[in-house]
C-alpha atoms as a PDB file:
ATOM      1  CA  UNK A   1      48.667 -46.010  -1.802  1.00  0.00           C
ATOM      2  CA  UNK A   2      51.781 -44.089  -1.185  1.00  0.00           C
ATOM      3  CA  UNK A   3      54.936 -44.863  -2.968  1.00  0.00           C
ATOM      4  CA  UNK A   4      58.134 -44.655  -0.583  1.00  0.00           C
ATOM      5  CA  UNK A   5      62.074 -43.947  -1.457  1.00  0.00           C
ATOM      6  CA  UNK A   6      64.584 -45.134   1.505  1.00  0.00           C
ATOM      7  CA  UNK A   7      68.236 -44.556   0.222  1.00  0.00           C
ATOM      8  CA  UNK A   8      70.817 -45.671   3.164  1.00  0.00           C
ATOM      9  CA  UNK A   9      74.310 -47.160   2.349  1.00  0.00           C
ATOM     10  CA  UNK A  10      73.928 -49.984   5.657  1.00  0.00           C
ATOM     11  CA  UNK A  11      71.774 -52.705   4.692  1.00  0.00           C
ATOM     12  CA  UNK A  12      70.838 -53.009   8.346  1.00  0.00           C
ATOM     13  CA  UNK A  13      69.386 -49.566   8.809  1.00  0.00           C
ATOM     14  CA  UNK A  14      67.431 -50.259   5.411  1.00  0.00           C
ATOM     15  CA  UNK A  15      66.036 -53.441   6.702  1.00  0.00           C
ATOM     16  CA  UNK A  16      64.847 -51.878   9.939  1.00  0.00           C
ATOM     17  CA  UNK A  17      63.532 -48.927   7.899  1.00  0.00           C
ATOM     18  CA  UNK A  18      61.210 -50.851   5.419  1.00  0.00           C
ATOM     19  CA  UNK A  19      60.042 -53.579   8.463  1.00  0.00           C
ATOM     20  CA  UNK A  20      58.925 -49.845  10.206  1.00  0.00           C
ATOM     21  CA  UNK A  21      57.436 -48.591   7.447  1.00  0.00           C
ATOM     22  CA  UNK A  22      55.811 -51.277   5.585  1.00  0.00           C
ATOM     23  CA  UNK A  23      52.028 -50.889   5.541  1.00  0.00           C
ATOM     24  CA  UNK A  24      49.183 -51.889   3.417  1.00  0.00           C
ATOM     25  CA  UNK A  25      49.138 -48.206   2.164  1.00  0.00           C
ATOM     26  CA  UNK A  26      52.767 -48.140   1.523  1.00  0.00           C
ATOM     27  CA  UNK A  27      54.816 -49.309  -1.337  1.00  0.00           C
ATOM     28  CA  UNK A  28      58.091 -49.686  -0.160  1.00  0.00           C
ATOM     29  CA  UNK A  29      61.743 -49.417  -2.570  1.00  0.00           C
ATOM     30  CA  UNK A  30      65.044 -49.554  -1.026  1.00  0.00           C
ATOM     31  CA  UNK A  31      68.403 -48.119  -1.966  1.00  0.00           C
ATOM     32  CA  UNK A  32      71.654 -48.170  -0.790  1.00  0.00           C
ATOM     33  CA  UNK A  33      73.128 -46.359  -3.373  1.00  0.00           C
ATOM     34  CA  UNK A  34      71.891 -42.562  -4.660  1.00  0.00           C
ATOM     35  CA  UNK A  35      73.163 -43.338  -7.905  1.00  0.00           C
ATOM     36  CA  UNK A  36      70.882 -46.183  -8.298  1.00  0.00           C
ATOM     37  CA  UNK A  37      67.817 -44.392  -6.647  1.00  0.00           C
ATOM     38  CA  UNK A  38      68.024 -41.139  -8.674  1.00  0.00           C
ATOM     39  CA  UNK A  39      68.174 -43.461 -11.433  1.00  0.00           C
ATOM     40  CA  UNK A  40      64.537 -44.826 -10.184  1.00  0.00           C
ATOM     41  CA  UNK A  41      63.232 -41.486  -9.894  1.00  0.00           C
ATOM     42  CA  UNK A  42      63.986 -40.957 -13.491  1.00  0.00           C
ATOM     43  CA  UNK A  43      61.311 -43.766 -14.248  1.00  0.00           C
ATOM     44  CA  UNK A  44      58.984 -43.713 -11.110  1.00  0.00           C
ATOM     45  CA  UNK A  45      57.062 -40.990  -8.848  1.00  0.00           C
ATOM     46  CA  UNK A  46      57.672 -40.933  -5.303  1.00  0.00           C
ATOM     47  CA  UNK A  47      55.259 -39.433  -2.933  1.00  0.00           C
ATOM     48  CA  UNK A  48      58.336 -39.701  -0.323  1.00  0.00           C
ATOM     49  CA  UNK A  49      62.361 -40.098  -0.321  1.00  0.00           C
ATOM     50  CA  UNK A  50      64.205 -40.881   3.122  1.00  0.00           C
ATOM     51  CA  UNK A  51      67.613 -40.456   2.694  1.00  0.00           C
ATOM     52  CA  UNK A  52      70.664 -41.127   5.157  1.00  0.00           C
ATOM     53  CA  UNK A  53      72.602 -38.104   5.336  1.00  0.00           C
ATOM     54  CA  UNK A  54      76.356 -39.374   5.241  1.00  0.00           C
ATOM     55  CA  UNK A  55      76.956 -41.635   2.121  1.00  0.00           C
ATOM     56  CA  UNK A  56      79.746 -42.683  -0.506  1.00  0.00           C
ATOM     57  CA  UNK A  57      80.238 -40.913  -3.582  1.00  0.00           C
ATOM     58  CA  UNK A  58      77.376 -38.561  -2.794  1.00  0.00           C
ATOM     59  CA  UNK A  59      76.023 -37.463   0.549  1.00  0.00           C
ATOM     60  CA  UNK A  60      71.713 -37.149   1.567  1.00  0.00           C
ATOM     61  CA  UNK A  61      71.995 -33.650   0.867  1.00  0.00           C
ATOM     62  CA  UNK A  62      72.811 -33.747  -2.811  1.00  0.00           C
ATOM     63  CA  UNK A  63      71.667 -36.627  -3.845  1.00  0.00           C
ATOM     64  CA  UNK A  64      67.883 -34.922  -2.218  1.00  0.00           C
ATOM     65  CA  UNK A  65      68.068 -31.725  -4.345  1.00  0.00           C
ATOM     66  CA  UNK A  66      69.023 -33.785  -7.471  1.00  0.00           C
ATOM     67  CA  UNK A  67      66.001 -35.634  -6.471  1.00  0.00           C
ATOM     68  CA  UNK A  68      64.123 -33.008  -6.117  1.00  0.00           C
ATOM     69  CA  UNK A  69      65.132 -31.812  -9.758  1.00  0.00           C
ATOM     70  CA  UNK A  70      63.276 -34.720 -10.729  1.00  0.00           C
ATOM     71  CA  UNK A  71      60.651 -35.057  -8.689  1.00  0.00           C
ATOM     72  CA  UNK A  72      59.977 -31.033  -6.605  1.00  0.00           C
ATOM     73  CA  UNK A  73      56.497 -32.563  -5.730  1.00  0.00           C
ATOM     74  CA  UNK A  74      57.821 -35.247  -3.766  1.00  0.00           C
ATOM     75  CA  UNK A  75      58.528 -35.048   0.053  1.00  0.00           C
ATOM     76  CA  UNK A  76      61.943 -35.061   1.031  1.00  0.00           C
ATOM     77  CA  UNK A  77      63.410 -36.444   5.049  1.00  0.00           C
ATOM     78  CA  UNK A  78      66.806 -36.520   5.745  1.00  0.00           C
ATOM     79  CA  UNK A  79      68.454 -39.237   8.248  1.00  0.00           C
ATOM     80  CA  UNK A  80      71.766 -37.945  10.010  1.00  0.00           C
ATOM     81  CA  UNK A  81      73.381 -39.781  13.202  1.00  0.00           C
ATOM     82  CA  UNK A  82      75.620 -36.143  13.252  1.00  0.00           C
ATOM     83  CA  UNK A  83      73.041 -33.304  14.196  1.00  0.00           C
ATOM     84  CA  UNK A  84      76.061 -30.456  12.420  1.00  0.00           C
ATOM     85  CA  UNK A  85      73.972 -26.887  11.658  1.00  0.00           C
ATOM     86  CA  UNK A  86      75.864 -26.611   8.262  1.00  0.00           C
ATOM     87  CA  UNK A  87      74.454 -29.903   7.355  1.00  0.00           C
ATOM     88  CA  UNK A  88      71.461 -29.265   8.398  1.00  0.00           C
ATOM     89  CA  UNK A  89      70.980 -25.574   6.947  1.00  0.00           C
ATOM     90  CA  UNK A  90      72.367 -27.474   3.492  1.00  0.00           C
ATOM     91  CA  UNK A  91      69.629 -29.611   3.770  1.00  0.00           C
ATOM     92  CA  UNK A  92      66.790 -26.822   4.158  1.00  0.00           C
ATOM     93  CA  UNK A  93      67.729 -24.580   2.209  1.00  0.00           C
ATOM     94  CA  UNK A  94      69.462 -26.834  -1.024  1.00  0.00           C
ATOM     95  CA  UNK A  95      67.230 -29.485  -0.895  1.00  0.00           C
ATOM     96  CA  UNK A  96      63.892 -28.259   0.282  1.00  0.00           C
ATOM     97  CA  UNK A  97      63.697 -31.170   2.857  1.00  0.00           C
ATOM     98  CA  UNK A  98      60.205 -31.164   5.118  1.00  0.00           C
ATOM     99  CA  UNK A  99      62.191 -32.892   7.991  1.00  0.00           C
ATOM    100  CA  UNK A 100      65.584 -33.195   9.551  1.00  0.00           C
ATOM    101  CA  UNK A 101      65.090 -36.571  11.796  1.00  0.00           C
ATOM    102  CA  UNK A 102      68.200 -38.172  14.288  1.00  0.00           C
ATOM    103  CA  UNK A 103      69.738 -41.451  13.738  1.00  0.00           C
ATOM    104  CA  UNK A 104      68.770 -43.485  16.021  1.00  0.00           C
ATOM    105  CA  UNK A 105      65.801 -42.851  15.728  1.00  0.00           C
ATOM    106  CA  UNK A 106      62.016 -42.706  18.021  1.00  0.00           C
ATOM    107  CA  UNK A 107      59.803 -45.101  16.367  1.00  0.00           C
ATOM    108  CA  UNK A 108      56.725 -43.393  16.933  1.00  0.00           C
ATOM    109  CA  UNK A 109      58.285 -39.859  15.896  1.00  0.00           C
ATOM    110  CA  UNK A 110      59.546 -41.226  12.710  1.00  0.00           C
ATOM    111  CA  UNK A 111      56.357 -43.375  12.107  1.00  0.00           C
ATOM    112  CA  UNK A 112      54.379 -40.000  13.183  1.00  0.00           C
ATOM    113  CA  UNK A 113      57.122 -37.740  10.487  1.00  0.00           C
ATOM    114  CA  UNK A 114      56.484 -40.263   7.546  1.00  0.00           C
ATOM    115  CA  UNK A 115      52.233 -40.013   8.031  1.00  0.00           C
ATOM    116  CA  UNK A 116      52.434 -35.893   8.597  1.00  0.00           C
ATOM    117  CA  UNK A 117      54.825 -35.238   5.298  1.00  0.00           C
ATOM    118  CA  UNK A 118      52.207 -37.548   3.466  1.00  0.00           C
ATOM    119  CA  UNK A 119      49.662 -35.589   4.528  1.00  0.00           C
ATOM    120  CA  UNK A 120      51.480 -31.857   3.548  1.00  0.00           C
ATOM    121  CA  UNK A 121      51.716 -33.137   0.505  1.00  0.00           C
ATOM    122  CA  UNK A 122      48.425 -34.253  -0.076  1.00  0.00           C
ATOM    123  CA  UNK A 123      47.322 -31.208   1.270  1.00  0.00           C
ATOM    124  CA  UNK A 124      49.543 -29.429  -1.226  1.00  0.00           C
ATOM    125  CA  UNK A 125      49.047 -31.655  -4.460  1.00  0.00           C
ATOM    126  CA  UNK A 126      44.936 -30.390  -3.530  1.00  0.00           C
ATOM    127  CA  UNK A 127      45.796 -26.910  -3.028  1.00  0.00           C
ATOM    128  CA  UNK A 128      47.258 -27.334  -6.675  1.00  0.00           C
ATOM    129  CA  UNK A 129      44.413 -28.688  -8.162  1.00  0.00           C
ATOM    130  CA  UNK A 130      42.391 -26.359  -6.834  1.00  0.00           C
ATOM    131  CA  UNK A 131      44.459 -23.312  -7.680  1.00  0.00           C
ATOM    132  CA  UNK A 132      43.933 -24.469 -11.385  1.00  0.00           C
ATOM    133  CA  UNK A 133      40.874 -25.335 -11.619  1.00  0.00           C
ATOM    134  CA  UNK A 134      40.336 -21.359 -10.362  1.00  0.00           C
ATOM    135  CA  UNK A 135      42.603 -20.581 -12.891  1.00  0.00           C
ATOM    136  CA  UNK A 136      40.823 -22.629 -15.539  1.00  0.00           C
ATOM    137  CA  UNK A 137      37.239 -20.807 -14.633  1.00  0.00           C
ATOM    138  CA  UNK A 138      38.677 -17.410 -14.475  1.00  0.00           C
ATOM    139  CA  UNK A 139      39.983 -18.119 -17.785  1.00  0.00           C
ATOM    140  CA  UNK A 140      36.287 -19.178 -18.901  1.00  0.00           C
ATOM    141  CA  UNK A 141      34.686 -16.444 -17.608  1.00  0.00           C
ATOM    142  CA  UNK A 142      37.024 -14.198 -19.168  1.00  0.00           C
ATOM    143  CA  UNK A 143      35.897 -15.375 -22.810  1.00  0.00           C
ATOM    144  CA  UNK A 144      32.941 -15.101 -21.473  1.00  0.00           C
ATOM    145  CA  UNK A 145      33.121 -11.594 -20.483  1.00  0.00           C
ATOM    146  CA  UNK A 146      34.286 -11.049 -24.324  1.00  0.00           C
ATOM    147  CA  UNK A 147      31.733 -12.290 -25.935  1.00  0.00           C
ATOM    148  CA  UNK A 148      29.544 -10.192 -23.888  1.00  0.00           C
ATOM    149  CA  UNK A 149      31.307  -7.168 -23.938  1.00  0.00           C
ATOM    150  CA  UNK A 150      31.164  -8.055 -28.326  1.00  0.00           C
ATOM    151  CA  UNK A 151      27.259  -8.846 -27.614  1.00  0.00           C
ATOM    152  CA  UNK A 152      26.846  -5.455 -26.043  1.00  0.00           C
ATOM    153  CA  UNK A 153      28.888  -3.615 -28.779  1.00  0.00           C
ATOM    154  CA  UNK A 154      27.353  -5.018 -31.801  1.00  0.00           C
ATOM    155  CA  UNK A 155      23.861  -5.007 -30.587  1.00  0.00           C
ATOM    156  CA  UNK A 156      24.047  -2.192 -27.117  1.00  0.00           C
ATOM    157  CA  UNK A 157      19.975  -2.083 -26.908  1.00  0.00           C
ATOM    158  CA  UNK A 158      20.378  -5.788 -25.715  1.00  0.00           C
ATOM    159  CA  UNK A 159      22.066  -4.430 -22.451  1.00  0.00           C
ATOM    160  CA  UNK A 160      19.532  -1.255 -22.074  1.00  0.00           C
ATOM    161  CA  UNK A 161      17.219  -1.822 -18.797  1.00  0.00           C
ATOM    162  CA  UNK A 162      14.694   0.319 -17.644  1.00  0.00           C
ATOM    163  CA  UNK A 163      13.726  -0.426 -13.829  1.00  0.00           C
ATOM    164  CA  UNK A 164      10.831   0.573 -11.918  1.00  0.00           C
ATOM    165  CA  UNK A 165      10.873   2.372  -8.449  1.00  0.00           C
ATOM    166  CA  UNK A 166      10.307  -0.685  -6.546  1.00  0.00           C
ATOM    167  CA  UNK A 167      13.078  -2.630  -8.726  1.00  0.00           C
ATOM    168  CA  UNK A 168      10.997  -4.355 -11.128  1.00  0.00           C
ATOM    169  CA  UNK A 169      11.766  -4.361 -15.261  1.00  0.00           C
ATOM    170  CA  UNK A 170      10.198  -2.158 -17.001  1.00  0.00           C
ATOM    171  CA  UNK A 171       9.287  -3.268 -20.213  1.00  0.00           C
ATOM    172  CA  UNK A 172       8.684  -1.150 -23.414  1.00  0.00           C
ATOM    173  CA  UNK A 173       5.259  -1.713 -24.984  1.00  0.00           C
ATOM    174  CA  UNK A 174       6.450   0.184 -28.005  1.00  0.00           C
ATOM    175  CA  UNK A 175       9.210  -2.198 -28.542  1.00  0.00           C
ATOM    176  CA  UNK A 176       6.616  -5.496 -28.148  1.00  0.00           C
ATOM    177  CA  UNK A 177       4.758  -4.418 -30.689  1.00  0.00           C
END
């Protein structure tokens, strides 16, 4: 189940967003204020926030890198009828968004947008846990290299092997004894 942020300041476009999007894997939460969403992201996690660009009081691009402040794991869109490079560089390189999409916009591309983001950042939230759990054992093996390197010091016969020719151990019959 994927928890979904739409922040647009015309109910209309909201409405049309969350019919679109609504899916038995998606929980949906609309906005039309970023005041009031940002305040939601204090409280919930968001797999995804689609945000309108031009907005009251605070436009898609800041209210997106205050969100991701809050929330950096969270894939960001941004919706923007005017397609302005400034804008757009703004909301790469201040915000961190995945996607820059065009108001109107293609069903299927935003549809197709919303399911690829999901996946990056499943892909990434994996990549994470994997990246620790690496972490973790190399930090395991490293005590365990210790205690073996302590082993070897206090006692250094117990890391003495004598091997035969064709590879075998060579045991000492003195030492059996």
């Amino acid at each position: 189940m994927y928890r979904i942020m739409l922040l647009d300041d015309e109910p209309n476009v909201l409405r049309a967003l969350e019919r679109l999007l609504t899916t038995p894997r998606h929980t949906i939460e609309t906005f039309d204020t970023a005041e009031a969403a940002l305040h939601r992201a204090q409280s919930t996690v968001f797999d995804l926030v689609l945000s309108d660009y031009r907005m009251p009081r605070m436009d898609g691009v800041e209210f997106l890198t205050r969100f991701r402040a809050l929330q950096p794991d969270a894939m960001r869109l941004i919706l923007s009828a005017h397609t302005d490079w400034q804008v757009l560089l703004a909301a790469l390189n201040q915000a961190e968004i995945y996607r820059f999409l065009p108001k109107p916009w293609d069903t299927d591309d935003l549809r197709i947008a919303i399911a690829r983001a999901l996946e990056h950042r499943e892909v990434l939230m994996e990549n994470r846990r994997l990246a620790d759990q690496v972490r973790r054992q190399q930090a395991q093996l490293s005590r365990q290299e210790a205690a073996l390197r302590e082993l070897e010091s206090s006692h250094p016969e117990i890391a003495r092997v004598s091997w035969g020719e064709d590879g075998s151990v060579l045991l000492d019959e003195d030492a059996i004894e």
